[in-house]
C-alpha atoms as a PDB file:
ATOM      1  CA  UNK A   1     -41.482 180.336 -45.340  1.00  0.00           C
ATOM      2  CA  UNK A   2     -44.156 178.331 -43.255  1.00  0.00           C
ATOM      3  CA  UNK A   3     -47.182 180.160 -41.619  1.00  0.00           C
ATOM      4  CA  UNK A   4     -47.954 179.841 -38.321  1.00  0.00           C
ATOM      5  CA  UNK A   5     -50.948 177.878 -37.707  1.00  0.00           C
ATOM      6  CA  UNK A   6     -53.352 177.078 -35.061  1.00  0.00           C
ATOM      7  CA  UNK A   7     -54.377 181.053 -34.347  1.00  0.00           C
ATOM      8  CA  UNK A   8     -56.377 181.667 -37.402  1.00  0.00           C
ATOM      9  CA  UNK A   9     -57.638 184.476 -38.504  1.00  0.00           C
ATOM     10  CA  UNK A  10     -61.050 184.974 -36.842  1.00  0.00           C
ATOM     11  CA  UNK A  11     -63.191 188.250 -36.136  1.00  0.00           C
ATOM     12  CA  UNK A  12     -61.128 190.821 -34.390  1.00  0.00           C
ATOM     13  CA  UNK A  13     -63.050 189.725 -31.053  1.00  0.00           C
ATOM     14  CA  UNK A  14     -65.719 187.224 -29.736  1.00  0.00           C
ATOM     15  CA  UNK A  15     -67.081 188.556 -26.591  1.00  0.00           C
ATOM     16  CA  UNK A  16     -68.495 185.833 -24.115  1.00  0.00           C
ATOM     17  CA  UNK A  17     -70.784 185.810 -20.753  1.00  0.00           C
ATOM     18  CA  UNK A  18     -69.516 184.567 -18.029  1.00  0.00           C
ATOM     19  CA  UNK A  19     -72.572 182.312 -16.609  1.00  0.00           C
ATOM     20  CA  UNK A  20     -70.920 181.438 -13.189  1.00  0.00           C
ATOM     21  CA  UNK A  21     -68.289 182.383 -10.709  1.00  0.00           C
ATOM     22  CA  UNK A  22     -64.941 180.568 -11.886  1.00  0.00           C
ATOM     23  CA  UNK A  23     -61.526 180.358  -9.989  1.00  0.00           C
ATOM     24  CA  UNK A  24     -59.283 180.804 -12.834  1.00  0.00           C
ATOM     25  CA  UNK A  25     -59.700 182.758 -16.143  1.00  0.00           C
ATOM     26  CA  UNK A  26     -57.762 180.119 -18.272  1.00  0.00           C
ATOM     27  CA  UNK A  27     -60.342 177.311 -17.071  1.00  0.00           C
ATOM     28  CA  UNK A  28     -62.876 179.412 -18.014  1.00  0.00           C
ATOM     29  CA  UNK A  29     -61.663 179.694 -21.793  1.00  0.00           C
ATOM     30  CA  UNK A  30     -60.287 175.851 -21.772  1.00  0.00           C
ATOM     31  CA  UNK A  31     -63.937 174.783 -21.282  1.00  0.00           C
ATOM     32  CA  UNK A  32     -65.407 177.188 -24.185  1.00  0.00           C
ATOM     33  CA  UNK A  33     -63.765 174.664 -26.320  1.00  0.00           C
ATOM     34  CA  UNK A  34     -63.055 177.509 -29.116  1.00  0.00           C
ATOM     35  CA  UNK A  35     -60.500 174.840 -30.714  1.00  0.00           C
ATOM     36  CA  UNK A  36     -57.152 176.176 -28.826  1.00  0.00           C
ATOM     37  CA  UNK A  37     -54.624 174.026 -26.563  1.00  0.00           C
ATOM     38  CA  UNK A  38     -54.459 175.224 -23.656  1.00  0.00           C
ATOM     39  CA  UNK A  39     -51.490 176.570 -24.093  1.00  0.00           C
ATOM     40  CA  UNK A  40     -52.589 179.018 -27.120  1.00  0.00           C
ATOM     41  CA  UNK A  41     -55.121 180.246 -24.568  1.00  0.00           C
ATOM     42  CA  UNK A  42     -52.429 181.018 -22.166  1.00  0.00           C
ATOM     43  CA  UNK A  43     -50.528 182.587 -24.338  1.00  0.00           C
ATOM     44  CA  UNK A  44     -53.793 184.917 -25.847  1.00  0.00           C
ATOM     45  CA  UNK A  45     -53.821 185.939 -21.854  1.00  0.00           C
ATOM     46  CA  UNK A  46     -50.068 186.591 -21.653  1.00  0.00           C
ATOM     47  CA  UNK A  47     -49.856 188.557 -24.986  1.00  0.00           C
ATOM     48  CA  UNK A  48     -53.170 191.026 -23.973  1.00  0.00           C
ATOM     49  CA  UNK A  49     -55.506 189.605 -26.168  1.00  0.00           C
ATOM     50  CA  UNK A  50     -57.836 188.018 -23.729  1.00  0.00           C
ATOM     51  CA  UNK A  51     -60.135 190.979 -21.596  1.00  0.00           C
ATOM     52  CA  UNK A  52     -62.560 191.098 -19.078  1.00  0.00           C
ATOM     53  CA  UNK A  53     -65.077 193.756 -18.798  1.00  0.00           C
ATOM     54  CA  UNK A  54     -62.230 195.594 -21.114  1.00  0.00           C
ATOM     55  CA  UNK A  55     -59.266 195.096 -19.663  1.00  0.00           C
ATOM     56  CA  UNK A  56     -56.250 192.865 -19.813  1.00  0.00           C
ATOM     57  CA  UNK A  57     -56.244 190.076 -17.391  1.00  0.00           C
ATOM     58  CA  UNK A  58     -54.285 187.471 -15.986  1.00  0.00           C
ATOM     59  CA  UNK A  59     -54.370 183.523 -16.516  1.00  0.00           C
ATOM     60  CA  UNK A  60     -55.035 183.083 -12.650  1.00  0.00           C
ATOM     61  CA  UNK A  61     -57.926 185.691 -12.476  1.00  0.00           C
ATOM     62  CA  UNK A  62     -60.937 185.286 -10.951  1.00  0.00           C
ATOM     63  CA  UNK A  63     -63.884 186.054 -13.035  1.00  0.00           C
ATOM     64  CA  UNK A  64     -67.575 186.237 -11.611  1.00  0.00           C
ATOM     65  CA  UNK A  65     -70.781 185.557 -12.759  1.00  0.00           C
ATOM     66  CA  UNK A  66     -72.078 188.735 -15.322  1.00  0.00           C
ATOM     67  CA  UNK A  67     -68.509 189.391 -16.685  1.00  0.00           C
ATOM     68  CA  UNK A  68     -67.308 189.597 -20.159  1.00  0.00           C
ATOM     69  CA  UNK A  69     -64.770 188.047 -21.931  1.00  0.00           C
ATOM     70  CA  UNK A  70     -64.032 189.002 -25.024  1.00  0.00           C
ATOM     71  CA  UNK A  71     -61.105 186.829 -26.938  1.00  0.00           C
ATOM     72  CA  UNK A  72     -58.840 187.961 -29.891  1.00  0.00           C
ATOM     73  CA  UNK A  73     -57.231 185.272 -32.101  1.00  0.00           C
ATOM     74  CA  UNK A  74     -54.827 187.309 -33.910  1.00  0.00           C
ATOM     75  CA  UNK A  75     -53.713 186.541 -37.505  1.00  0.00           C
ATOM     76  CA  UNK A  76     -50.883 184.142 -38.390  1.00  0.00           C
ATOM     77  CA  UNK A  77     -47.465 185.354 -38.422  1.00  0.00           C
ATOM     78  CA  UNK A  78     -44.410 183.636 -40.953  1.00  0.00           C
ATOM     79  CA  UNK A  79     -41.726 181.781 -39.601  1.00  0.00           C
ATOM     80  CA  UNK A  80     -38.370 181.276 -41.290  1.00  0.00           C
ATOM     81  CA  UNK A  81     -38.626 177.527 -41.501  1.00  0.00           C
ATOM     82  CA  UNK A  82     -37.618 175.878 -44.092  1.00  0.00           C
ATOM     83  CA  UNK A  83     -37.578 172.085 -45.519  1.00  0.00           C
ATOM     84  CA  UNK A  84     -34.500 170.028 -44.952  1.00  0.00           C
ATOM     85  CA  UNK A  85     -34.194 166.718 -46.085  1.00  0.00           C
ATOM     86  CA  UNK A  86     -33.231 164.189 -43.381  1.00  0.00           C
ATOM     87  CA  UNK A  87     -32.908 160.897 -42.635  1.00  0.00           C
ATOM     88  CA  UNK A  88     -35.586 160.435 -40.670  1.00  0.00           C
ATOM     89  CA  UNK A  89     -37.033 156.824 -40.430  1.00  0.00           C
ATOM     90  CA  UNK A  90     -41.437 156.697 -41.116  1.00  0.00           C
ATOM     91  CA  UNK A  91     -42.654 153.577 -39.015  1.00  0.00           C
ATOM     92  CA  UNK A  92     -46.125 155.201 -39.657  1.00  0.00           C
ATOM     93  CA  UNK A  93     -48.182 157.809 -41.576  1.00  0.00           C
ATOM     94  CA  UNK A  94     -51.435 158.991 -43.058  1.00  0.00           C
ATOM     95  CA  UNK A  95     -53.079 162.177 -43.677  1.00  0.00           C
ATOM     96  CA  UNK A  96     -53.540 162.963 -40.072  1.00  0.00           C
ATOM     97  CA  UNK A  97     -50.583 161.604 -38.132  1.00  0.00           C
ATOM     98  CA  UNK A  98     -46.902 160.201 -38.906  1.00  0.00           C
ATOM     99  CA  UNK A  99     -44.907 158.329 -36.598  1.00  0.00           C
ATOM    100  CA  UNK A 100     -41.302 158.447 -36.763  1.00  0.00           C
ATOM    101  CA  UNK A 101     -38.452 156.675 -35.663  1.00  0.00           C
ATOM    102  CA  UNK A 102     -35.715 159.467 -34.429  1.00  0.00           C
ATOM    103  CA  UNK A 103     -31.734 159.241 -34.589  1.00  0.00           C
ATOM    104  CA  UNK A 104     -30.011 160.578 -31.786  1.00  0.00           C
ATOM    105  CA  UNK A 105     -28.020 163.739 -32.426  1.00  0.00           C
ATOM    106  CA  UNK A 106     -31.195 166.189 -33.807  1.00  0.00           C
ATOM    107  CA  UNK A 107     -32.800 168.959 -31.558  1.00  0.00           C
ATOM    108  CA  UNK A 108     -36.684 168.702 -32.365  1.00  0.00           C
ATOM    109  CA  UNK A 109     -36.809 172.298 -32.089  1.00  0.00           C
ATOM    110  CA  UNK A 110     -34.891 175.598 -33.828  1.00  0.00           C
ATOM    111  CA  UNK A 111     -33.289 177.212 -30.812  1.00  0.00           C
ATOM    112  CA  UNK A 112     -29.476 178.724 -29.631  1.00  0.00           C
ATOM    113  CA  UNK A 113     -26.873 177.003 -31.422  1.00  0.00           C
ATOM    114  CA  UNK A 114     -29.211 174.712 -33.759  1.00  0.00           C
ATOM    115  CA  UNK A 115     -31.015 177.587 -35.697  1.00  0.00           C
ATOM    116  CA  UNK A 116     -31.853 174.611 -38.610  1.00  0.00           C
ATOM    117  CA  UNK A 117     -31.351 171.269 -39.430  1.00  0.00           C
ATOM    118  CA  UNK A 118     -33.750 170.125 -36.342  1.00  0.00           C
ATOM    119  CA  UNK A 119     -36.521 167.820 -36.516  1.00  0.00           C
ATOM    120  CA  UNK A 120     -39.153 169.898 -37.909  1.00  0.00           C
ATOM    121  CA  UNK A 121     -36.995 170.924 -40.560  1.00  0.00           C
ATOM    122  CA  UNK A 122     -36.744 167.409 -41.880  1.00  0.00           C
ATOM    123  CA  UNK A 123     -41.012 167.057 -41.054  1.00  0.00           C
ATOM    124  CA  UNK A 124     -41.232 169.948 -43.447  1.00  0.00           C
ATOM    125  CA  UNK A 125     -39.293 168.215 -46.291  1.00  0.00           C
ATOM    126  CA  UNK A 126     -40.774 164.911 -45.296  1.00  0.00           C
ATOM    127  CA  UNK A 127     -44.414 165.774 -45.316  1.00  0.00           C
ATOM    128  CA  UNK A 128     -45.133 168.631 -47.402  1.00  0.00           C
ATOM    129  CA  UNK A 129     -49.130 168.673 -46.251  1.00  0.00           C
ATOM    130  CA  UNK A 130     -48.879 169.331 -42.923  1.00  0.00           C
ATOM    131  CA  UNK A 131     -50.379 172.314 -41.737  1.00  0.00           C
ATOM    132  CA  UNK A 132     -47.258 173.744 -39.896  1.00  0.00           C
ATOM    133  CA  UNK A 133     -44.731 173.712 -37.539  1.00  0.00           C
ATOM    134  CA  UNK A 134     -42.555 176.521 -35.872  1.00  0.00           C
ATOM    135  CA  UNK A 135     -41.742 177.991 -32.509  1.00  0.00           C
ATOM    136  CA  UNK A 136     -44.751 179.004 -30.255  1.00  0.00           C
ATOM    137  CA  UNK A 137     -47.897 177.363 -31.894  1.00  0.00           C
ATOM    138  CA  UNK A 138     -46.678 174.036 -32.846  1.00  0.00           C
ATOM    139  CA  UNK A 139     -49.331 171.977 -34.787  1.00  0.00           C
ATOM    140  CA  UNK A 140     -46.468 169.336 -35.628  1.00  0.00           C
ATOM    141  CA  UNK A 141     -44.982 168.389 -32.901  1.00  0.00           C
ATOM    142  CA  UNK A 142     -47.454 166.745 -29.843  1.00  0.00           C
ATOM    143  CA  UNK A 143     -44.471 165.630 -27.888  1.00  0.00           C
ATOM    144  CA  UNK A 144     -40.363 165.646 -27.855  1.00  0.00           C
ATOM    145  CA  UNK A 145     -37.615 163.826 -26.853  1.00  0.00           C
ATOM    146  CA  UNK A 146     -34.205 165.131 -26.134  1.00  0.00           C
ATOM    147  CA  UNK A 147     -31.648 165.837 -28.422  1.00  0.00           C
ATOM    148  CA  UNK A 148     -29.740 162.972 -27.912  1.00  0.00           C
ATOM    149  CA  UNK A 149     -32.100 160.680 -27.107  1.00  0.00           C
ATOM    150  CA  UNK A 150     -33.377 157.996 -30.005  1.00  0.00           C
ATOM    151  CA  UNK A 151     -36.966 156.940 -30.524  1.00  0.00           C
ATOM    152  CA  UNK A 152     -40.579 157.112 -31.537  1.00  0.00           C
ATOM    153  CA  UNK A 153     -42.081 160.403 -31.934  1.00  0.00           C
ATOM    154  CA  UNK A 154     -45.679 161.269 -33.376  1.00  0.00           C
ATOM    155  CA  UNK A 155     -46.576 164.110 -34.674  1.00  0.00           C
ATOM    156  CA  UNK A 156     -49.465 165.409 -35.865  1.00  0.00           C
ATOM    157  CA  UNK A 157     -50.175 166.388 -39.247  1.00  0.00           C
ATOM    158  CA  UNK A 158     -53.340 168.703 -38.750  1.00  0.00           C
ATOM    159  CA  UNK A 159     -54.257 171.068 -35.899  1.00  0.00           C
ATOM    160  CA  UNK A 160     -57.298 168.883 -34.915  1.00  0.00           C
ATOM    161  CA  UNK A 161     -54.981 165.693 -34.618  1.00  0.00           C
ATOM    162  CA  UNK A 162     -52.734 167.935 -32.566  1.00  0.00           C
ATOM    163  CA  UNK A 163     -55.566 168.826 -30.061  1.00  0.00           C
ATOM    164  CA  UNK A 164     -56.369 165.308 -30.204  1.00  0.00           C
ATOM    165  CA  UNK A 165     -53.083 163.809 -28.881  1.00  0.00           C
ATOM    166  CA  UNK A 166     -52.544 166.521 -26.795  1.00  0.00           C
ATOM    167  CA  UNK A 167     -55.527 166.013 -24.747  1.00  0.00           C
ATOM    168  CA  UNK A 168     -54.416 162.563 -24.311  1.00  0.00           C
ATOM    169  CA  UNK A 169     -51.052 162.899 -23.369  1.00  0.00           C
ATOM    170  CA  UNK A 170     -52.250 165.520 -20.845  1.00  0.00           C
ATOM    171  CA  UNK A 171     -54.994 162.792 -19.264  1.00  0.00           C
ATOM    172  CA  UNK A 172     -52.005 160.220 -19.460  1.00  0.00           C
ATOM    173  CA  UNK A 173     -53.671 157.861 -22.271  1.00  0.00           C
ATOM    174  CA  UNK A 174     -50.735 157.613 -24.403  1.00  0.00           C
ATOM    175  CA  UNK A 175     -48.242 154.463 -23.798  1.00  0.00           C
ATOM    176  CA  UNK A 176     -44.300 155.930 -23.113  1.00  0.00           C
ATOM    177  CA  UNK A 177     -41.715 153.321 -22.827  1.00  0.00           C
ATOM    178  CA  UNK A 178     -38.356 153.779 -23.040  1.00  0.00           C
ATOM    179  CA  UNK A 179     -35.322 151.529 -23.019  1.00  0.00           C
ATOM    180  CA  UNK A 180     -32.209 153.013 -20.729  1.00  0.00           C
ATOM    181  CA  UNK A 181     -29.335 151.740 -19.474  1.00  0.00           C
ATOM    182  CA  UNK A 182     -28.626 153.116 -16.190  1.00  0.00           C
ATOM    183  CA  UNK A 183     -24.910 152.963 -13.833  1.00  0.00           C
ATOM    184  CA  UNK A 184     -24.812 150.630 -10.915  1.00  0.00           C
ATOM    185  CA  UNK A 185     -27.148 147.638 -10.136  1.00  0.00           C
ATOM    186  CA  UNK A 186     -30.779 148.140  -9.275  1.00  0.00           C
ATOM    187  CA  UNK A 187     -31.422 145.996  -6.033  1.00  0.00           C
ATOM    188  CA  UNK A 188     -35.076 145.652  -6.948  1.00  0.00           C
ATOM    189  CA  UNK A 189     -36.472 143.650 -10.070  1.00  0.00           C
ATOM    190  CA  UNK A 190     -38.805 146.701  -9.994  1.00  0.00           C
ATOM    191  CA  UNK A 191     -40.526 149.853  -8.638  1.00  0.00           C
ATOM    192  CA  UNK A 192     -41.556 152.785  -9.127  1.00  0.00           C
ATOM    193  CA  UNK A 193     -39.580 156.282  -8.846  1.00  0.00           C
ATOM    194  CA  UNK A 194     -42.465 158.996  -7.190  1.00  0.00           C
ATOM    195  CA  UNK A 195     -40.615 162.461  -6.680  1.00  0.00           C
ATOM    196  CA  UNK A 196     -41.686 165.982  -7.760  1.00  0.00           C
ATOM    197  CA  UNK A 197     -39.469 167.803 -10.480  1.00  0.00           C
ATOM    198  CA  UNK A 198     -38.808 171.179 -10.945  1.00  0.00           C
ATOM    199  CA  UNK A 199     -36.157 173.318 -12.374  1.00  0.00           C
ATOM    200  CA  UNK A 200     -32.968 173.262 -10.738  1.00  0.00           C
ATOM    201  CA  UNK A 201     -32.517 176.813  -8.877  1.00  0.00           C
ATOM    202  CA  UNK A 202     -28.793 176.254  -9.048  1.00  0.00           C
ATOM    203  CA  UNK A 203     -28.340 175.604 -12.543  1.00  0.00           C
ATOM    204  CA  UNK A 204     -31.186 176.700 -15.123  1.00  0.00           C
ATOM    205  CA  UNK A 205     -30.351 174.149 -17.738  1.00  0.00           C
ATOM    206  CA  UNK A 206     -31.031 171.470 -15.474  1.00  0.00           C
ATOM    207  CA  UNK A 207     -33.935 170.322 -13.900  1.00  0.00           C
ATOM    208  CA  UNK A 208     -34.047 168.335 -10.225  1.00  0.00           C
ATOM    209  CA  UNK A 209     -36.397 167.118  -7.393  1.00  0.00           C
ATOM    210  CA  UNK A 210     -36.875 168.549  -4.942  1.00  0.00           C
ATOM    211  CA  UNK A 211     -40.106 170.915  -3.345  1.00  0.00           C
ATOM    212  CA  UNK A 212     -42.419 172.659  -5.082  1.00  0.00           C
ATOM    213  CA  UNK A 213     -41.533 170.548  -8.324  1.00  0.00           C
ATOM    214  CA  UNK A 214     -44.155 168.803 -10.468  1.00  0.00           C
ATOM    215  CA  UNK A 215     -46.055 165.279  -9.700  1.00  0.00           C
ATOM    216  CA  UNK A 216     -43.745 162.728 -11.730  1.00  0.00           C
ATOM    217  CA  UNK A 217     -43.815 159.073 -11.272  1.00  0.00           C
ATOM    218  CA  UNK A 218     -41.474 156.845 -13.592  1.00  0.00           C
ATOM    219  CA  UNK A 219     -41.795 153.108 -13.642  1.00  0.00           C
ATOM    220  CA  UNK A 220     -39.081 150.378 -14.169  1.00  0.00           C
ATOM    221  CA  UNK A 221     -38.495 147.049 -14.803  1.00  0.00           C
ATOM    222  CA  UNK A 222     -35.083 145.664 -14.758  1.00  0.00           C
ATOM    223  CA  UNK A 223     -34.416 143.816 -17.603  1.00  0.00           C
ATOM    224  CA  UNK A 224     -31.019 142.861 -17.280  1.00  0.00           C
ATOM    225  CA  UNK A 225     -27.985 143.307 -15.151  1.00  0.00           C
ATOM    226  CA  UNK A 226     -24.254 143.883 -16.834  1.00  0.00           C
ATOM    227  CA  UNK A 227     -20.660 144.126 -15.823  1.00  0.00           C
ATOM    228  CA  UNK A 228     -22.324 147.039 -13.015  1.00  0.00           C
ATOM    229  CA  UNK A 229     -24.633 148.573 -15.055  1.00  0.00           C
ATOM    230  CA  UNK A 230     -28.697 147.922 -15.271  1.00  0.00           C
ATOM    231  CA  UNK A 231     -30.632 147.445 -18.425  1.00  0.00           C
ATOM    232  CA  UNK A 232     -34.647 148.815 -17.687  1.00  0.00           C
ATOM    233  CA  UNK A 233     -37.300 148.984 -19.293  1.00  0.00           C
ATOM    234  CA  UNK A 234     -39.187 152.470 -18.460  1.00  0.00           C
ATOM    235  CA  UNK A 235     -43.153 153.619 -18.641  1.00  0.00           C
ATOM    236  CA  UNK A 236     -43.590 157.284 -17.691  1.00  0.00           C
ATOM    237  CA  UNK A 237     -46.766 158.268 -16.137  1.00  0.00           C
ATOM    238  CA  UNK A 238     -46.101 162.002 -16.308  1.00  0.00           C
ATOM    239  CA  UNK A 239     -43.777 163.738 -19.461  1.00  0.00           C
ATOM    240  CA  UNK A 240     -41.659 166.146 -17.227  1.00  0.00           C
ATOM    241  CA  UNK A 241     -38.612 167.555 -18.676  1.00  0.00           C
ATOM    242  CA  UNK A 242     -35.257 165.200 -18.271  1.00  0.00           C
ATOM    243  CA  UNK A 243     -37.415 163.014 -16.292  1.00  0.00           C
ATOM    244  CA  UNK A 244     -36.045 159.500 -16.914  1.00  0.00           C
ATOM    245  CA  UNK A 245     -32.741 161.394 -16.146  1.00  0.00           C
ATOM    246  CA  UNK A 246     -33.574 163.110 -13.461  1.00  0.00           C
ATOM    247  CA  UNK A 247     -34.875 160.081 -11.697  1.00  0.00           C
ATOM    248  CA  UNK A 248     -32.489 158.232 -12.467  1.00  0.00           C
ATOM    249  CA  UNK A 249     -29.723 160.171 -10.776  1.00  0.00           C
ATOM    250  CA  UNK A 250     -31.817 161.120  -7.973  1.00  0.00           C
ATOM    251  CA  UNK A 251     -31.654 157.151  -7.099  1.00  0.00           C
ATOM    252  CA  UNK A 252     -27.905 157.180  -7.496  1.00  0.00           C
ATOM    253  CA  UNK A 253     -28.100 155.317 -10.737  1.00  0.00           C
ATOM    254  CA  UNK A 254     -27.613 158.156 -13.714  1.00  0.00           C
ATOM    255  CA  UNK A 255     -27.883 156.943 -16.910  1.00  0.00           C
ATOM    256  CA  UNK A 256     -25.077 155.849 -18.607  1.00  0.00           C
ATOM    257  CA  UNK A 257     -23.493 158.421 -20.998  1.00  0.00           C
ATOM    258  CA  UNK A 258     -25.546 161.397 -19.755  1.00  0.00           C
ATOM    259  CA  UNK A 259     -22.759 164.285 -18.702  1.00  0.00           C
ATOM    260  CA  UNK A 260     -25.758 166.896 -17.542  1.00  0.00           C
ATOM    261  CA  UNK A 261     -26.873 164.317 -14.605  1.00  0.00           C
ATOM    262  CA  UNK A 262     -24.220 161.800 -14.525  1.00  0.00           C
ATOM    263  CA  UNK A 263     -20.794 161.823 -16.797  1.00  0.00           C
ATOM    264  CA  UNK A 264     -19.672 161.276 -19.896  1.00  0.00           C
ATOM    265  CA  UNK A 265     -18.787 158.017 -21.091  1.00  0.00           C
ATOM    266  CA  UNK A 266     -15.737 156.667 -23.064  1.00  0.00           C
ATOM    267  CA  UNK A 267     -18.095 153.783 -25.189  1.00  0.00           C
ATOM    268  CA  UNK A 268     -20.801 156.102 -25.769  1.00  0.00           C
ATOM    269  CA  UNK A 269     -21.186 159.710 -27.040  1.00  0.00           C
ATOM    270  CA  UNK A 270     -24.939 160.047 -25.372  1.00  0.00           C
ATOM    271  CA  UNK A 271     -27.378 159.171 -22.833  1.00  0.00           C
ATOM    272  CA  UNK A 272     -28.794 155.662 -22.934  1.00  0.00           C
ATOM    273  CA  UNK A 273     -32.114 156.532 -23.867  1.00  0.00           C
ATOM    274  CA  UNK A 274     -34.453 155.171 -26.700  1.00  0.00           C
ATOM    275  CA  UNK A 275     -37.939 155.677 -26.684  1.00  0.00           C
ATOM    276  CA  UNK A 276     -39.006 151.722 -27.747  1.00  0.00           C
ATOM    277  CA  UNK A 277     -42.353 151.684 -27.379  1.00  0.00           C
ATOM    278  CA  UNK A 278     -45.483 154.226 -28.390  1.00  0.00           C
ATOM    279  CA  UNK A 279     -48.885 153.800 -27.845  1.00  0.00           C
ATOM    280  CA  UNK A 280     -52.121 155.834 -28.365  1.00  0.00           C
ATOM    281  CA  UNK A 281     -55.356 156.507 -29.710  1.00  0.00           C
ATOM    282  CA  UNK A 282     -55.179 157.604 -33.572  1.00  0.00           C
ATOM    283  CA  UNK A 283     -57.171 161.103 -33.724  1.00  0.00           C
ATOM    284  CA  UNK A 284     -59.416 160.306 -36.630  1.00  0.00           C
ATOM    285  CA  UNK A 285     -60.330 156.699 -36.194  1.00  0.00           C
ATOM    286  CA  UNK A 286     -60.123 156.174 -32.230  1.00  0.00           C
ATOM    287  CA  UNK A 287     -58.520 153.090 -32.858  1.00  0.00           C
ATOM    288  CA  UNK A 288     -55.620 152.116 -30.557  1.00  0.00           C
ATOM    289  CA  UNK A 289     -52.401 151.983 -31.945  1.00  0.00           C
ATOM    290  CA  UNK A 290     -49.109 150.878 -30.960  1.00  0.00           C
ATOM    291  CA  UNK A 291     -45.683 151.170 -32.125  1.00  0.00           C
ATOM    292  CA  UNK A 292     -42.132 149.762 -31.073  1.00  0.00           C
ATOM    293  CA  UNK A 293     -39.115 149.926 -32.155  1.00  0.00           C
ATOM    294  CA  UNK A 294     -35.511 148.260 -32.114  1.00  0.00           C
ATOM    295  CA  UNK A 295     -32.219 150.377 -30.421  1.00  0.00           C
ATOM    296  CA  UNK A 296     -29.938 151.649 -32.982  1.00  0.00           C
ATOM    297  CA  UNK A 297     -26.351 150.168 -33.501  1.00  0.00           C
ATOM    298  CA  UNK A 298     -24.654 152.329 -31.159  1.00  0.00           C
ATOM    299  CA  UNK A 299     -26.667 150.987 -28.137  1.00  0.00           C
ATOM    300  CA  UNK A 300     -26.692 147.249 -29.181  1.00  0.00           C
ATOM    301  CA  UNK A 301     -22.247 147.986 -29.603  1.00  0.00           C
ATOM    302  CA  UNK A 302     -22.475 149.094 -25.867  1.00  0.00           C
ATOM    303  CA  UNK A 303     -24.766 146.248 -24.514  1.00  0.00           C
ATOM    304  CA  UNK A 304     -22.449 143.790 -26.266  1.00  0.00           C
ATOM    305  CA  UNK A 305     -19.166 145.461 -25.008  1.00  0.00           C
ATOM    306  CA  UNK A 306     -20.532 144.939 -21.773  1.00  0.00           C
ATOM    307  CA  UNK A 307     -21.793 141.481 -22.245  1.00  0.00           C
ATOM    308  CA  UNK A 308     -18.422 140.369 -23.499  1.00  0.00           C
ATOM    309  CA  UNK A 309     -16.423 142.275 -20.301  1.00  0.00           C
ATOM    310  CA  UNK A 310     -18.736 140.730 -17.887  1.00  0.00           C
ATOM    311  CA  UNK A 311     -17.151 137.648 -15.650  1.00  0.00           C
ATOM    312  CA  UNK A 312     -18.409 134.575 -16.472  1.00  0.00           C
END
């Protein structure tokens, strides 16, 4: 059983002035820098445990000059998580962060249908001192790629590294390439994809563009052209949900393999998607670090099968 970290136990309630008129209540309580994500606050809002002038409040409030704000951090709760060794590849770890090279196939994340066996199952086995990692407040895990998508991930081994990469990724400091092979031929050597993303009111397990979506920009290079299909190489300057995907078919050019956006594909079981490069700041030392890695065989197989189909 892993406890849930990040809300500690504190005092039952830290009251604060409010010094000057501000627009939203969750602005107000990112910039007491109390050591939450933003997120945690949000949640503290949601869950009651965040009022003004005594009573429960909203994350969009307004609050004025003279009020009080009292917070709650309430104690830990358990999670039923437990270790599972994996085969999970280290390209990188110390006592603050580990970088890891993911295999396609494994949900990052307990949820319907995968209640174990995801990825921070196999971070549990894998690094026994790190502070936590379970639904909700998630210490672990600063970012995620899709099931079956292959990659780099970090993760964080200590709730101050988490806050660390976490306010990175959120002011777009941290280096996301990815390597995808997408269907039809790209008529540009390369450009950049600008459309908002939101979730797709016709079907809630996808996500689309279209108004009232998210700012999300994805960058591409073409790398090579094959037998009808285009090899890219991706940066993201925004981590929507599905975005490389979503793009992608929005262009007319879904990514081979991926049934949700595009079909399925008889030479491969899965998107072509592999996060191949990672870059960032490391949390302790401020030093920049970068990371890359090599697709796995099942990508190379399909980029040869091509190669070999292609007319001369």
């Amino acid at each position: 059983m892993v406890v849930e970290p990040g809300l500690v136990s504190r005092a039952p309630a830290k009251e604060y002035k409010v010094e000057k008129t501000w627009s939203r209540l969750d602005h107000f309580l990112a910039a007491l820098d109390i050591g939450l994500t933003r997120s945690q606050l949000h949640r503290l809002v949601v869950q009651g445990s965040v009022l003004v002038n005594g009573h429960t409040s909203k994350p969009s409030q307004t609050i004025h000059q003279g009020d009080r704000v009292s917070v709650t951090v309430p104690a830990p709760r358990p999670l039923d998580l437990v270790p599972q060794w994996m085969p999970l590849q280290v390209v990188f770890q110390d006592e603050h962060i580990v970088v890891i090279d993911k295999p396609p196939g494994i949900s990052v994340h307990p949820g319907p249908g995968h209640p174990d066996r995801t990825l921070v199952n196999g971070l549990l086995a894998l690094c026994p001192d790190i502070q936590g990692i379970g639904e909700g407040v998630r210490p672990g895990i600063a970012h995620r790629l899709d099931k079956d998508t292959s990659g780099l991930m970090m993760v964080a081994k200590t709730h101050q590294a988490h806050l660390a990469l976490s306010a990175q990724i959120k002011d777009r400091q941290v280096t996301k390439g990815y390597l995808a092979l997408a269907t039809g031929v790209f008529p540009d050597a390369k450009g950049q994809i600008d459309a908002p993303i939101g979730r797709d009111p016709r079907n809630r397990k996808r996500m689309a563009v279209g108004p009232g979506g998210r700012e999300s920009r994805t960058n591409y290079q073409v790398l090579e052209k094959i037998n009808g299909y285009t090899l890219l190489q991706i940066y993201l300057e925004s981590g929507r949900t599905h975005q490389i995907r979503v793009h992608l078919a929005y262009q007319g050019y879904p990514l081979l393999g991926d049934p949700l956006y595009g079909k399925a594909s008889s030479i491969l079981n899965r998107q072509f998607l592999h996060a191949n490069h990672l870059g960032f700041r490391h949390p302790a030392s401020g030093q920049d670090v970068e990371f890359r890695s090599l697709p796995p065989q099942d990508l190379d197989d399909v980029l040869e099968a091509l190669r070999e189909k292609a007319p001369n």
